[in-house]
PDB file of N, CA and C in Angstrom:
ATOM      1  N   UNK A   1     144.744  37.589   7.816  1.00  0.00           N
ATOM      2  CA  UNK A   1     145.825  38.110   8.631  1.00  0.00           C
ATOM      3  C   UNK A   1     145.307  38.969   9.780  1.00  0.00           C
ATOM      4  N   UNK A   2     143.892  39.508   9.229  1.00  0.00           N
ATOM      5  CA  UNK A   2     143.946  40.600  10.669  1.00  0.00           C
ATOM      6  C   UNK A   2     143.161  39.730  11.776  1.00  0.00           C
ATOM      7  N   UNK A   3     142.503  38.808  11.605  1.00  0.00           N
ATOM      8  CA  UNK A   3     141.800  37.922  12.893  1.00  0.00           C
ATOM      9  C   UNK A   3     142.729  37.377  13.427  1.00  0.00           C
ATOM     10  N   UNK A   4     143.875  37.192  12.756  1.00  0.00           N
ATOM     11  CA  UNK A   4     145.388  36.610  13.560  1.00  0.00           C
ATOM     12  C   UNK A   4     146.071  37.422  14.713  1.00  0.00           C
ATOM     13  N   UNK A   5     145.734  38.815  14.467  1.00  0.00           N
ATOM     14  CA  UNK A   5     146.225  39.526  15.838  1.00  0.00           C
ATOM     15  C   UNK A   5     145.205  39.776  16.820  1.00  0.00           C
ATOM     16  N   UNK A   6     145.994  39.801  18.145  1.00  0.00           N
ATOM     17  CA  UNK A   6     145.082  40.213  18.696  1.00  0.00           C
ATOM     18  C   UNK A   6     143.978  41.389  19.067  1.00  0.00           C
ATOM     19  N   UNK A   7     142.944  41.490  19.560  1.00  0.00           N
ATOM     20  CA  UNK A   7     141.926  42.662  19.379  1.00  0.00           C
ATOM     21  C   UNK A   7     141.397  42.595  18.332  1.00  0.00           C
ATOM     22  N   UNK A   8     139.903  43.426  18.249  1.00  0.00           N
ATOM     23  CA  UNK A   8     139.438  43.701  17.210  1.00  0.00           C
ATOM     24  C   UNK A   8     139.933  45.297  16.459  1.00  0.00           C
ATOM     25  N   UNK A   9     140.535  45.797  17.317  1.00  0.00           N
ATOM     26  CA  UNK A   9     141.287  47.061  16.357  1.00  0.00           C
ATOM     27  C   UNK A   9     141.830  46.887  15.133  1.00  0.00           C
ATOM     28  N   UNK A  10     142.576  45.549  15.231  1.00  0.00           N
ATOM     29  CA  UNK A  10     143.352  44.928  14.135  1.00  0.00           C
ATOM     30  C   UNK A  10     142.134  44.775  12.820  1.00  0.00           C
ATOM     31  N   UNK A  11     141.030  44.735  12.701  1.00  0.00           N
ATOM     32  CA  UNK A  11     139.775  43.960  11.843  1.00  0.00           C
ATOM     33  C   UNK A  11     139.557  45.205  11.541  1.00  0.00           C
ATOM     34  N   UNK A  12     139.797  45.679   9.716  1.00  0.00           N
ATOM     35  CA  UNK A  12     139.526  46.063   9.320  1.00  0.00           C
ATOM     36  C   UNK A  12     138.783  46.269   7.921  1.00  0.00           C
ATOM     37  N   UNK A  13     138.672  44.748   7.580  1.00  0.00           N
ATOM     38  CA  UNK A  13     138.047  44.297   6.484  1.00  0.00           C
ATOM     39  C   UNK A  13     137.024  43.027   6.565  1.00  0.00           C
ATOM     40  N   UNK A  14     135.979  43.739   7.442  1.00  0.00           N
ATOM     41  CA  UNK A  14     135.158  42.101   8.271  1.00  0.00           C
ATOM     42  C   UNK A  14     134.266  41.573   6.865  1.00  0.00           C
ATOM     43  N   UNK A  15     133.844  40.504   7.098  1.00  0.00           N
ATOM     44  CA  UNK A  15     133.644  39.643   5.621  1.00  0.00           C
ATOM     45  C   UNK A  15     131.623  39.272   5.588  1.00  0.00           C
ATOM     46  N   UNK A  16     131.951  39.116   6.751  1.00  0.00           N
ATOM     47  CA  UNK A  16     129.855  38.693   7.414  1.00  0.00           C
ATOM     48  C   UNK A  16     130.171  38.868   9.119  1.00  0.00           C
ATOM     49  N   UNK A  17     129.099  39.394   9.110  1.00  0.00           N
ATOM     50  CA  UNK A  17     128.580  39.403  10.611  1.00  0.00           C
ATOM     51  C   UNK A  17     128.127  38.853  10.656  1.00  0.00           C
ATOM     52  N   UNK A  18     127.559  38.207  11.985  1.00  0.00           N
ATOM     53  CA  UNK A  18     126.779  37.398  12.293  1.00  0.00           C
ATOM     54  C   UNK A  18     126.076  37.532  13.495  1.00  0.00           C
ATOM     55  N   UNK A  19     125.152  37.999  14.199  1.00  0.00           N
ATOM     56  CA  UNK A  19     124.616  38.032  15.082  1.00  0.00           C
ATOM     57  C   UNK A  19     123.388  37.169  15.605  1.00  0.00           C
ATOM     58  N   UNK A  20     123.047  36.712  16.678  1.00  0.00           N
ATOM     59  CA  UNK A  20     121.589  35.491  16.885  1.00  0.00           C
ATOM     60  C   UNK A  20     121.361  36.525  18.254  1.00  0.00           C
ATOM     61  N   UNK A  21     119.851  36.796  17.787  1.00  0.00           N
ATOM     62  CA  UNK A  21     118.879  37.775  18.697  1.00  0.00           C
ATOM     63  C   UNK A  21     118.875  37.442  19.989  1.00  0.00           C
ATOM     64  N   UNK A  22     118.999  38.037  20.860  1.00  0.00           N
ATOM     65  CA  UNK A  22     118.688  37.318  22.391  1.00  0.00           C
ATOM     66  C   UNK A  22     117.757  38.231  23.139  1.00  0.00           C
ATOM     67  N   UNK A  23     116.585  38.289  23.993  1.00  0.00           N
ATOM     68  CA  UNK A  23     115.443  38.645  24.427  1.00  0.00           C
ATOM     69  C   UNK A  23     115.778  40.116  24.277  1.00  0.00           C
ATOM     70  N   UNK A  24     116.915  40.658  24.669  1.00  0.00           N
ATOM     71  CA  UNK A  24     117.194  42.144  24.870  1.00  0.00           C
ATOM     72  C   UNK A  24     118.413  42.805  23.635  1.00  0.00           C
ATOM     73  N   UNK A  25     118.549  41.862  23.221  1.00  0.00           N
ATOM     74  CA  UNK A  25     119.538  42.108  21.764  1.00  0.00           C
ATOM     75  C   UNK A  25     118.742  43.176  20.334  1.00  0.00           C
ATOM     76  N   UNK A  26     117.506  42.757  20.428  1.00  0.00           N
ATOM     77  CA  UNK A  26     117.217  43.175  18.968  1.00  0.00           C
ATOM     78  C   UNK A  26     117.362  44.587  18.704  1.00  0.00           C
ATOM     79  N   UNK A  27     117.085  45.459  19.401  1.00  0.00           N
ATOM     80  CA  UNK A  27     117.629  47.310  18.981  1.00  0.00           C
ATOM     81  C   UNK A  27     119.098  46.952  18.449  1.00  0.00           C
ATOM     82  N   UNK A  28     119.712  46.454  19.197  1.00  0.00           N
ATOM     83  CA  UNK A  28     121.171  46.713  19.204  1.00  0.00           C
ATOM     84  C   UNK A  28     121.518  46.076  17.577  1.00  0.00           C
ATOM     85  N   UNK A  29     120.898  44.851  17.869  1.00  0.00           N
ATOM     86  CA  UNK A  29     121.183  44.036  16.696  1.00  0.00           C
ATOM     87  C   UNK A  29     120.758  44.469  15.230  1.00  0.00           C
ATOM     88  N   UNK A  30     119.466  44.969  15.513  1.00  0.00           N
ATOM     89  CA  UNK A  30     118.875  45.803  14.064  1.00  0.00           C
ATOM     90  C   UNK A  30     118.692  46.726  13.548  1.00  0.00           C
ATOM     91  N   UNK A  31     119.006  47.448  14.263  1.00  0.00           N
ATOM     92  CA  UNK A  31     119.053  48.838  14.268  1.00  0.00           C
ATOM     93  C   UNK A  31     120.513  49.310  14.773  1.00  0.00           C
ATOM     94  N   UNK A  32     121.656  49.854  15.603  1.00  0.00           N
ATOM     95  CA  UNK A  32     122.577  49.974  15.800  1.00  0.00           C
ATOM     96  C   UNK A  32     124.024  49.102  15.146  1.00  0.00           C
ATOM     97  N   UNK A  33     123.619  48.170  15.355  1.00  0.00           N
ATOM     98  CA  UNK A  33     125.067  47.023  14.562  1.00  0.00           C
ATOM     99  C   UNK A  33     124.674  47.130  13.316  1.00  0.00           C
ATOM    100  N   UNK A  34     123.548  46.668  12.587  1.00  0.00           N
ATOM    101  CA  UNK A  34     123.249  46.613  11.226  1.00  0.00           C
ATOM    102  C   UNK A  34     123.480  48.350  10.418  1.00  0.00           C
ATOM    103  N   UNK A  35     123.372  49.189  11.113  1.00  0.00           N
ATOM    104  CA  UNK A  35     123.490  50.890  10.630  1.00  0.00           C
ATOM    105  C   UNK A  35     125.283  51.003  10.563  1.00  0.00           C
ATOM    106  N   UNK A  36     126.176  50.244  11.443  1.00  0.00           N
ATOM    107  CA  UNK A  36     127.473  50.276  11.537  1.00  0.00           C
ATOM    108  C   UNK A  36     127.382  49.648  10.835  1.00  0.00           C
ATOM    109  N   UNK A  37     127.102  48.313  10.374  1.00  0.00           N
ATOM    110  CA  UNK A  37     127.856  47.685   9.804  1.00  0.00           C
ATOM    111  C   UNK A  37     127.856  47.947   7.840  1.00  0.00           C
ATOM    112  N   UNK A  38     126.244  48.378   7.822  1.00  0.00           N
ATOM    113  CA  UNK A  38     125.581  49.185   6.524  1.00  0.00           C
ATOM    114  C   UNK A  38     127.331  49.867   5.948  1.00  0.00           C
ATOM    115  N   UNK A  39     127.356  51.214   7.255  1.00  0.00           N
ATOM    116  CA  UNK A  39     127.972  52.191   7.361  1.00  0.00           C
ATOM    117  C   UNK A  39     130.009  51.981   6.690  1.00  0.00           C
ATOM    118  N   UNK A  40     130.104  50.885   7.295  1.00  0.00           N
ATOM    119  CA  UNK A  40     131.287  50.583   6.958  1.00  0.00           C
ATOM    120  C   UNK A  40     131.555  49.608   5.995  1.00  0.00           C
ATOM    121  N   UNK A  41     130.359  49.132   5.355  1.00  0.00           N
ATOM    122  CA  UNK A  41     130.810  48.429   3.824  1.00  0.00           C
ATOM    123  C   UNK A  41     130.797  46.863   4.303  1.00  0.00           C
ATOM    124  N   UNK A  42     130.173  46.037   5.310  1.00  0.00           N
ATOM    125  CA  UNK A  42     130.328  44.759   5.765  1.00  0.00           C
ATOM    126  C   UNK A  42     129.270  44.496   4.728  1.00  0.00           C
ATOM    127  N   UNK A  43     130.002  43.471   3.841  1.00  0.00           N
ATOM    128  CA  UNK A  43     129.330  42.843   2.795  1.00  0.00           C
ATOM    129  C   UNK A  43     127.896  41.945   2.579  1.00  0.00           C
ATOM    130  N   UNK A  44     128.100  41.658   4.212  1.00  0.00           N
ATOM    131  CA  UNK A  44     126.626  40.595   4.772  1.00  0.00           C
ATOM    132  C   UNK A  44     127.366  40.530   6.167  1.00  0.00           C
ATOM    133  N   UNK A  45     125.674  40.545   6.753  1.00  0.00           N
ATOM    134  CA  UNK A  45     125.066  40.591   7.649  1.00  0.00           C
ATOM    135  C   UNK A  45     123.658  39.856   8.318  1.00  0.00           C
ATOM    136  N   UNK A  46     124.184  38.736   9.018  1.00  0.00           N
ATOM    137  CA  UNK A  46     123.141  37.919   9.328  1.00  0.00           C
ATOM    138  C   UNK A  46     122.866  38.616  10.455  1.00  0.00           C
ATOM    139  N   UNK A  47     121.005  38.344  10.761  1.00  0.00           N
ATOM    140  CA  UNK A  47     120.911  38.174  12.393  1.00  0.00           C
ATOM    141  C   UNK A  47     120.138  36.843  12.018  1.00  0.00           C
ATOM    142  N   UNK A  48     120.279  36.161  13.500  1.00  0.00           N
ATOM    143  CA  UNK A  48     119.371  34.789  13.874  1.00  0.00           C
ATOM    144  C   UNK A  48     118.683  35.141  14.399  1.00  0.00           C
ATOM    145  N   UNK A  49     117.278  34.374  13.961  1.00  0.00           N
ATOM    146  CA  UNK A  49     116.295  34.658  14.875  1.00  0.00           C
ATOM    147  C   UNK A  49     116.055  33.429  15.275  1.00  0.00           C
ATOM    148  N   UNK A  50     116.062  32.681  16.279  1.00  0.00           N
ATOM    149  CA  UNK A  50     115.663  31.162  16.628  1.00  0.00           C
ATOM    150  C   UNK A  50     114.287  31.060  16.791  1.00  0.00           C
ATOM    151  N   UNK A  51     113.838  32.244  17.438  1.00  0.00           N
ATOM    152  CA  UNK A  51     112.214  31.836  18.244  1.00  0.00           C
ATOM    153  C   UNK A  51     111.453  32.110  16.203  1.00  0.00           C
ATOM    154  N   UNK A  52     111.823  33.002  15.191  1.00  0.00           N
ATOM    155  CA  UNK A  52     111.080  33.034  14.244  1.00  0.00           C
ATOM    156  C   UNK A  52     111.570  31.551  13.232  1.00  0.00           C
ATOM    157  N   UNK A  53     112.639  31.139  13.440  1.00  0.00           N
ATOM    158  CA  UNK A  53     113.534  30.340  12.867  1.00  0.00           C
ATOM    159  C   UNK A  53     113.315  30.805  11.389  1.00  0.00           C
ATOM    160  N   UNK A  54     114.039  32.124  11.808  1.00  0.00           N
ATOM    161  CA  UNK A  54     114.765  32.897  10.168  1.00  0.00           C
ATOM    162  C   UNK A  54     115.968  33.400  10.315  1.00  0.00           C
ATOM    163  N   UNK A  55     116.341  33.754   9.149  1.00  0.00           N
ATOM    164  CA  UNK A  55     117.368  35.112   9.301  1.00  0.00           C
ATOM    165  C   UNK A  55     117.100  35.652   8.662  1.00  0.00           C
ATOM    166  N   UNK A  56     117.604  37.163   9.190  1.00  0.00           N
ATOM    167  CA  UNK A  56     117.658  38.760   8.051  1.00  0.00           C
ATOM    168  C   UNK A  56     118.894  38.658   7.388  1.00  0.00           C
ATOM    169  N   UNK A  57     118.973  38.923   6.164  1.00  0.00           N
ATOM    170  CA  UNK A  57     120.192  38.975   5.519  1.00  0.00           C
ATOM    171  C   UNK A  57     120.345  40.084   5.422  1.00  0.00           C
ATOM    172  N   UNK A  58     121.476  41.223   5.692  1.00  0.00           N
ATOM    173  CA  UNK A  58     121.282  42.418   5.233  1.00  0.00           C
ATOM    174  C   UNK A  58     122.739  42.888   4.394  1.00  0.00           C
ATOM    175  N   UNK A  59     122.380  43.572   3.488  1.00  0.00           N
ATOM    176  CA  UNK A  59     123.867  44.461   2.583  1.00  0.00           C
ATOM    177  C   UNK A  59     123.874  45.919   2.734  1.00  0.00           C
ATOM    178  N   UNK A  60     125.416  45.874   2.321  1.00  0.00           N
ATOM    179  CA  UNK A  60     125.601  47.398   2.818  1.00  0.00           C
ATOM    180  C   UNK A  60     123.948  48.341   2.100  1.00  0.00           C
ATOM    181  N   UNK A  61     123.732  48.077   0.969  1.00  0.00           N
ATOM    182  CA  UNK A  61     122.703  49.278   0.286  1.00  0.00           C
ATOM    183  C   UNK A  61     121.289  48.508   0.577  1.00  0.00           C
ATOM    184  N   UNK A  62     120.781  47.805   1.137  1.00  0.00           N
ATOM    185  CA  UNK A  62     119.916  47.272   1.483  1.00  0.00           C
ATOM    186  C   UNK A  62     118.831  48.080   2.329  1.00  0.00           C
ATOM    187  N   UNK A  63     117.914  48.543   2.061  1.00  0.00           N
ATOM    188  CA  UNK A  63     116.846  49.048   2.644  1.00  0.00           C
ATOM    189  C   UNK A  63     115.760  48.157   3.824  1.00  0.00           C
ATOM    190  N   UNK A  64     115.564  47.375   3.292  1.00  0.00           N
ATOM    191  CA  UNK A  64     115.222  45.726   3.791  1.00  0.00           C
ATOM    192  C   UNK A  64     115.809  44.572   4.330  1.00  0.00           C
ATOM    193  N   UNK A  65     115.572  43.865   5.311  1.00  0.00           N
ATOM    194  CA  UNK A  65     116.242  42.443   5.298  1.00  0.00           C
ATOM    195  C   UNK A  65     115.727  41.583   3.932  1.00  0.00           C
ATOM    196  N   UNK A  66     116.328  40.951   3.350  1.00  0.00           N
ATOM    197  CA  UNK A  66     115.891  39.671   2.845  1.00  0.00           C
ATOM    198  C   UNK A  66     115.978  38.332   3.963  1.00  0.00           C
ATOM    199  N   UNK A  67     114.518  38.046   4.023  1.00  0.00           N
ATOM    200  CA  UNK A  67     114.206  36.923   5.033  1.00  0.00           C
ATOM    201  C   UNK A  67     114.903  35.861   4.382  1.00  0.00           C
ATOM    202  N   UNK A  68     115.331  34.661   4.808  1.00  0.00           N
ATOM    203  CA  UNK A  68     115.783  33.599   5.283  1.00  0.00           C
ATOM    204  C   UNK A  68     115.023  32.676   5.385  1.00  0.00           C
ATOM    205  N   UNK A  69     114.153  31.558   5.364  1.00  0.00           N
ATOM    206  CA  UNK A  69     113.887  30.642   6.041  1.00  0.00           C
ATOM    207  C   UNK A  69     114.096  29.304   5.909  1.00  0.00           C
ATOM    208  N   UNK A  70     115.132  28.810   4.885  1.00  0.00           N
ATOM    209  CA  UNK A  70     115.178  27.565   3.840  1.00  0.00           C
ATOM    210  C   UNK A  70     117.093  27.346   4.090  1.00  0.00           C
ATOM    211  N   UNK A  71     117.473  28.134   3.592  1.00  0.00           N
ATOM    212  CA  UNK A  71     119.086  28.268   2.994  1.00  0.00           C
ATOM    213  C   UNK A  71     119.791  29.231   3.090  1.00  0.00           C
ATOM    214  N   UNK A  72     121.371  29.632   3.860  1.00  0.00           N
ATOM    215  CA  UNK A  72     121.747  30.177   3.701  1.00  0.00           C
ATOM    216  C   UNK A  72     123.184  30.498   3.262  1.00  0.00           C
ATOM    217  N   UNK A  73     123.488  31.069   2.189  1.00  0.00           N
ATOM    218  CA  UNK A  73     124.671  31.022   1.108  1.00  0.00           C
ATOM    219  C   UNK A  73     125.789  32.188   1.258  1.00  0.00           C
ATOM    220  N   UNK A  74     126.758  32.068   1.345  1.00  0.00           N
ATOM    221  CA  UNK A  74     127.905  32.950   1.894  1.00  0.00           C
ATOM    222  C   UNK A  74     128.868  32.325   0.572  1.00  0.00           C
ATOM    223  N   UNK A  75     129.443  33.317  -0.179  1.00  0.00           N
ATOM    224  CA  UNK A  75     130.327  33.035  -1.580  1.00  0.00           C
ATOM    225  C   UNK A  75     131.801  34.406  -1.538  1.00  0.00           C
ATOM    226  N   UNK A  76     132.264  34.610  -0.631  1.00  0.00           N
ATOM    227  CA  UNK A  76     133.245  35.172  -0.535  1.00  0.00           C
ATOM    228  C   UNK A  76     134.322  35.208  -2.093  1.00  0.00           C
ATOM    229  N   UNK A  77     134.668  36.902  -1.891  1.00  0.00           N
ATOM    230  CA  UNK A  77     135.729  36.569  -3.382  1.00  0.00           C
ATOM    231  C   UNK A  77     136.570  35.649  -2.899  1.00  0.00           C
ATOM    232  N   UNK A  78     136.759  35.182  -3.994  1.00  0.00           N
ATOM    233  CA  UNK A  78     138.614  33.985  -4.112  1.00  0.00           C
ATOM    234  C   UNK A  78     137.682  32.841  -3.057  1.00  0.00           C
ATOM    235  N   UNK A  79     136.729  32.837  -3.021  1.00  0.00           N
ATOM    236  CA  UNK A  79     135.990  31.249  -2.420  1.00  0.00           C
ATOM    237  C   UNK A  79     135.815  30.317  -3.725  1.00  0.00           C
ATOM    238  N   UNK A  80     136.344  29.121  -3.719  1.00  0.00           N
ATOM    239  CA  UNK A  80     136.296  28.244  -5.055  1.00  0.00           C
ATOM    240  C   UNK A  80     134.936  27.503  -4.364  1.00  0.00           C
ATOM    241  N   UNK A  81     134.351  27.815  -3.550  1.00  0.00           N
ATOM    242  CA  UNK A  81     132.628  26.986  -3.204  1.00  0.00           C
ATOM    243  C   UNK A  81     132.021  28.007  -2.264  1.00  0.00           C
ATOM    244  N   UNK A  82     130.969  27.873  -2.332  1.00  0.00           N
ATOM    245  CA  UNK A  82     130.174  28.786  -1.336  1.00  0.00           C
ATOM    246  C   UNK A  82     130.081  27.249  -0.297  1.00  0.00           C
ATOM    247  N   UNK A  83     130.064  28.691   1.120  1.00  0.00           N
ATOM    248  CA  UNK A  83     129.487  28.233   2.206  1.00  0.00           C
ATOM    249  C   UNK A  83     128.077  28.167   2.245  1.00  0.00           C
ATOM    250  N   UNK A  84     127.128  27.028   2.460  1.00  0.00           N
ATOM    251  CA  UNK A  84     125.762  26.409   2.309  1.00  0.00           C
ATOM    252  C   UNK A  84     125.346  26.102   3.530  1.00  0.00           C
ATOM    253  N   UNK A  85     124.510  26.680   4.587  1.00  0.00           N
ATOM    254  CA  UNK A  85     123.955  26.216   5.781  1.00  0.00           C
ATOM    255  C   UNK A  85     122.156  25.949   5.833  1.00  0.00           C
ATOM    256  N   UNK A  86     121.866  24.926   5.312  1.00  0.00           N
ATOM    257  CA  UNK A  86     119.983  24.731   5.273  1.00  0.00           C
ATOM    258  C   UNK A  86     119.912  24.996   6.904  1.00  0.00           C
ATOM    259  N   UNK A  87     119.214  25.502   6.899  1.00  0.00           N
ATOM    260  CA  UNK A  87     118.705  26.517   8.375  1.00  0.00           C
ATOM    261  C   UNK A  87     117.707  25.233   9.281  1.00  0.00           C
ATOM    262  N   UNK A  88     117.233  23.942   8.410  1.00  0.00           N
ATOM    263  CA  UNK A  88     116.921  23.159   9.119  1.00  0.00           C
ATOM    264  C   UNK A  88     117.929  22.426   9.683  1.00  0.00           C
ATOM    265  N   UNK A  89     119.033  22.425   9.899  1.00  0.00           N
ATOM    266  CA  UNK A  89     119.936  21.917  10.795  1.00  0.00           C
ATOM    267  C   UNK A  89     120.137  22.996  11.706  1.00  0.00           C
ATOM    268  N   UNK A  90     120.257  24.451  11.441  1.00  0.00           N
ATOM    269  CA  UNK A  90     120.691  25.650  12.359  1.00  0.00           C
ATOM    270  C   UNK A  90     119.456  25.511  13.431  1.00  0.00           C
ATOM    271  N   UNK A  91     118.445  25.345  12.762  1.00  0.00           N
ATOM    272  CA  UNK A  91     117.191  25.938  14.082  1.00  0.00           C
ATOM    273  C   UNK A  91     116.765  24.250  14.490  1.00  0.00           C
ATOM    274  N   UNK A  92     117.211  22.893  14.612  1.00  0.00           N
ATOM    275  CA  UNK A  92     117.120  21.845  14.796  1.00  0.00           C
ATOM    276  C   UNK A  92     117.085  21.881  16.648  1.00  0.00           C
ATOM    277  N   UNK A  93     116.213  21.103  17.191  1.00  0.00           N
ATOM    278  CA  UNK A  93     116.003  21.078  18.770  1.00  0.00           C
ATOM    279  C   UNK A  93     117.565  20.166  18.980  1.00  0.00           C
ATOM    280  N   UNK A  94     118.147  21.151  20.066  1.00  0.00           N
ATOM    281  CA  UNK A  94     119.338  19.815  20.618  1.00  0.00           C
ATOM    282  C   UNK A  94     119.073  19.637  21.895  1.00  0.00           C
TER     283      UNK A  94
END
């Protein structure tokens, strides 16, 4: 219901972030967004990295990324299947 209104004011229960690094992104991305997002209880937290072809997975109590480089699994409550993305299609040349 809240991605249904408009703005992000309305989003108060975000589910995964998702962010993909861009040359001047990474402070922001790993340090600033990931400390908010820690901060406010966002359950997961991807960044993309294309040029490493990984991702950081990060959780709210997480000290560490858990690297990425194979599979990545998103299982939301009240999900009757997890979402499954093999990262060899994500980081694939188009």
């Amino acid at each position: 219901d809240e991605a249904r209104k408009e703005g992000w004011s309305a989003v108060r229960h975000l589910l995964l972030a998702i962010e993909v690094l861009s040359p001047g992104s990474g402070r922001g991305d790993r340090i600033v967004k990931r400390q908010l997002y820690q901060r406010e209880g966002v359950p997961l937290y991807w960044i993309i990295d294309i040029e490493a072809k990984a991702v950081e997975v990060w959780t709210p109590r997480a000290r560490q990324a858990r690297i990425e480089r194979e599979m990545l699994t998103w299982h939301p409550a009240g999900a009757s299947e997890p979402f499954t993305l093999p990262l060899a299609k994500l980081f694939r040349p188009v």
